[in-house]
C-alpha atoms as a PDB file:
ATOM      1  CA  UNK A   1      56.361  61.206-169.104  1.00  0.00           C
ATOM      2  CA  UNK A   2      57.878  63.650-171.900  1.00  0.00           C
ATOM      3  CA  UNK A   3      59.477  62.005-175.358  1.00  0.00           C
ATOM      4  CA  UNK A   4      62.969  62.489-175.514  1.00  0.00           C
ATOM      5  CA  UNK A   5      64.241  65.095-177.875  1.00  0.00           C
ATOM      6  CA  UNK A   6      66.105  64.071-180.753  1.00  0.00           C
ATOM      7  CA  UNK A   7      69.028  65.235-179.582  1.00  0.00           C
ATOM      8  CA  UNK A   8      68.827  63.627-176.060  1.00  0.00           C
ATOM      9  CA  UNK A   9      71.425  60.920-174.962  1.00  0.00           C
ATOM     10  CA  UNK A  10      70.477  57.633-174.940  1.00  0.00           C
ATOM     11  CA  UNK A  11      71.763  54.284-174.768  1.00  0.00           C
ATOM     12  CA  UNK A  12      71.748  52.152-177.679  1.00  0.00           C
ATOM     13  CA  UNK A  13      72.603  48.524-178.360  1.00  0.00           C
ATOM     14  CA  UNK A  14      73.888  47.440-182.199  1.00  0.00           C
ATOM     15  CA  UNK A  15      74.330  44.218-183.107  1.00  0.00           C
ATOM     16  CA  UNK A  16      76.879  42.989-185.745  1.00  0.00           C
ATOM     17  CA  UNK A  17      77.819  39.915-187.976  1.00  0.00           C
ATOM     18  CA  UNK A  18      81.317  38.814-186.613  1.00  0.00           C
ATOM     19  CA  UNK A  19      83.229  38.685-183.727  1.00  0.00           C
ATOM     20  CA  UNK A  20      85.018  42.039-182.501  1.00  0.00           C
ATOM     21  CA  UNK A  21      87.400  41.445-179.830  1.00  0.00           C
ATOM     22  CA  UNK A  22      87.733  44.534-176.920  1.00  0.00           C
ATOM     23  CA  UNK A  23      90.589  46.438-178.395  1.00  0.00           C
ATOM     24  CA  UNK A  24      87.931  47.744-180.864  1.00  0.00           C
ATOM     25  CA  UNK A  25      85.883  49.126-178.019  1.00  0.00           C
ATOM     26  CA  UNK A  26      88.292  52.593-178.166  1.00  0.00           C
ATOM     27  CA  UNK A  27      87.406  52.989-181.957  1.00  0.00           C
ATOM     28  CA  UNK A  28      83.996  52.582-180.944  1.00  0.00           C
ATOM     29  CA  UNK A  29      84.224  55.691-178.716  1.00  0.00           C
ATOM     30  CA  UNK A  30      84.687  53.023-175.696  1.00  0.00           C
ATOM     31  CA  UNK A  31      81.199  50.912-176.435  1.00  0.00           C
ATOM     32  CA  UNK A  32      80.866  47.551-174.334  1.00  0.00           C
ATOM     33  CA  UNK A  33      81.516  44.424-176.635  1.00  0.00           C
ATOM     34  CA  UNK A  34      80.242  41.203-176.228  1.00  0.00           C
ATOM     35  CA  UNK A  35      80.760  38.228-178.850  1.00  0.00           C
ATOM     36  CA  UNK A  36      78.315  35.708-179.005  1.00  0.00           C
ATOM     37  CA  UNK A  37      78.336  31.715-180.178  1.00  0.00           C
ATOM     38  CA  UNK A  38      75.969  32.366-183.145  1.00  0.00           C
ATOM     39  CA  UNK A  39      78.597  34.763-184.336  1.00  0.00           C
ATOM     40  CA  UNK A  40      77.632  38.313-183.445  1.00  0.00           C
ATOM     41  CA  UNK A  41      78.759  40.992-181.587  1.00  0.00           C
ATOM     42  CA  UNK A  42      76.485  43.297-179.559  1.00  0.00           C
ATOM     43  CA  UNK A  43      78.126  46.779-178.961  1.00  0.00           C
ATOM     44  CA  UNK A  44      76.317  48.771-175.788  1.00  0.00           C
ATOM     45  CA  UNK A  45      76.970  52.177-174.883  1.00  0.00           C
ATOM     46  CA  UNK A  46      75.632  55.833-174.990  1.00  0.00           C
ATOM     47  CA  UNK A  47      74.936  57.791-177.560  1.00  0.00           C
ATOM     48  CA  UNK A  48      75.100  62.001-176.408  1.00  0.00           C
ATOM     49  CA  UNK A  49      72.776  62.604-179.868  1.00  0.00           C
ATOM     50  CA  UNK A  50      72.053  61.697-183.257  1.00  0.00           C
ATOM     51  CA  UNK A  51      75.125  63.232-185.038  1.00  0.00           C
ATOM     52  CA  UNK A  52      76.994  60.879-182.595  1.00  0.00           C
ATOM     53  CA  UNK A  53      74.672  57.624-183.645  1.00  0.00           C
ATOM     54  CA  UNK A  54      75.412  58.194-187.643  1.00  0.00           C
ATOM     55  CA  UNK A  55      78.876  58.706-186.672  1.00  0.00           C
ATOM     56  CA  UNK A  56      78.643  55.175-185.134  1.00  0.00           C
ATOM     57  CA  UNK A  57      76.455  54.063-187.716  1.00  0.00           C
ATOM     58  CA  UNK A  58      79.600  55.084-190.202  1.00  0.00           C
ATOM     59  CA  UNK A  59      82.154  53.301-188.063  1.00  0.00           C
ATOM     60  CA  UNK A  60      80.140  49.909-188.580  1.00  0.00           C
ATOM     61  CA  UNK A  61      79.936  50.949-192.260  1.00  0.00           C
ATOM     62  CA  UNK A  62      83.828  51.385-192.747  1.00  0.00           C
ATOM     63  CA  UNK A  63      84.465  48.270-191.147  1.00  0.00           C
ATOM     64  CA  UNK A  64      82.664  46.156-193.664  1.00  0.00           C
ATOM     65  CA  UNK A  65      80.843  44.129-191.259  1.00  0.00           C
ATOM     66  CA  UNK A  66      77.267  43.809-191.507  1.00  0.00           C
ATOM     67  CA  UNK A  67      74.840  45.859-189.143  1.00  0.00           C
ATOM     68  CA  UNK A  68      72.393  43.232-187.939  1.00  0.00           C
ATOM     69  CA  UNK A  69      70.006  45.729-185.597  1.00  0.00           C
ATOM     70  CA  UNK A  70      69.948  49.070-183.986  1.00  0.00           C
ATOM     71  CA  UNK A  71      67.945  49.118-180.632  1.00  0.00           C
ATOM     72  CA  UNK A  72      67.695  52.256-178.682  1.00  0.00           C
ATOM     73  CA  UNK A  73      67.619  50.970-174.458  1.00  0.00           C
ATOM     74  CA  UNK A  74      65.832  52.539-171.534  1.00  0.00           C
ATOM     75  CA  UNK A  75      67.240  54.995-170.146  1.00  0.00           C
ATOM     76  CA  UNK A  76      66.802  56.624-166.659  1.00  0.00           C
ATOM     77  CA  UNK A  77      64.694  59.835-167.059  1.00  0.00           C
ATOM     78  CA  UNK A  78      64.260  62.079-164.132  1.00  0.00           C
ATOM     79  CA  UNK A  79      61.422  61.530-162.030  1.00  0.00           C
ATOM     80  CA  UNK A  80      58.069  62.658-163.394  1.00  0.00           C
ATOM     81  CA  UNK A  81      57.469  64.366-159.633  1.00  0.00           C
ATOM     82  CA  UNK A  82      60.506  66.821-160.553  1.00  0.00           C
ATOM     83  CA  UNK A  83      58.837  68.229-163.575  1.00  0.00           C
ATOM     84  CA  UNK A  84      55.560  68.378-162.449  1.00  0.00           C
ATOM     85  CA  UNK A  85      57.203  70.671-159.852  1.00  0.00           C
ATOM     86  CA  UNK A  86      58.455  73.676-161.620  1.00  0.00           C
END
């Protein structure tokens, strides 16, 4: 297994105080939202480096809300047999 680059793609998961309905998901360059009952809203999508992530990071910064976590997700990597074979 190699560590991913800083500039690899990855998915990433960002939680936030308040409720978001959808329509923000095209602001948020088409992230999956999900509201929650305790009053958050998880945005999941990917992330093609980390220009792109501060760029999101801004987003959540301009709309006042509060950034409750940032969480980098598994992503699917290709096989380990693939680059043992060059």
């Amino acid at each position: 297994m190699t560590a991913r680059g800083p500039d690899a793609a990855t998915s990433y998961e960002l939680r936030i105080g308040g409720h978001l309905d959808q329509r923000w998901s095209t602001w948020f360059d088409g992230f999956t939202l999900t509201r929650h009952d305790d009053g958050t809203t998880t945005l999941h999508g990917v992330v093609r480096d980390q220009s792109e992530l501060h760029g999101l990071l801004n987003r959540v910064r301009d709309l006042g809300t509060t950034l409750i976590s940032v969480t980098p997700l598994a992503t699917p990597t290709h096989d380990d047999t693939d680059a043992d074979s060059r």
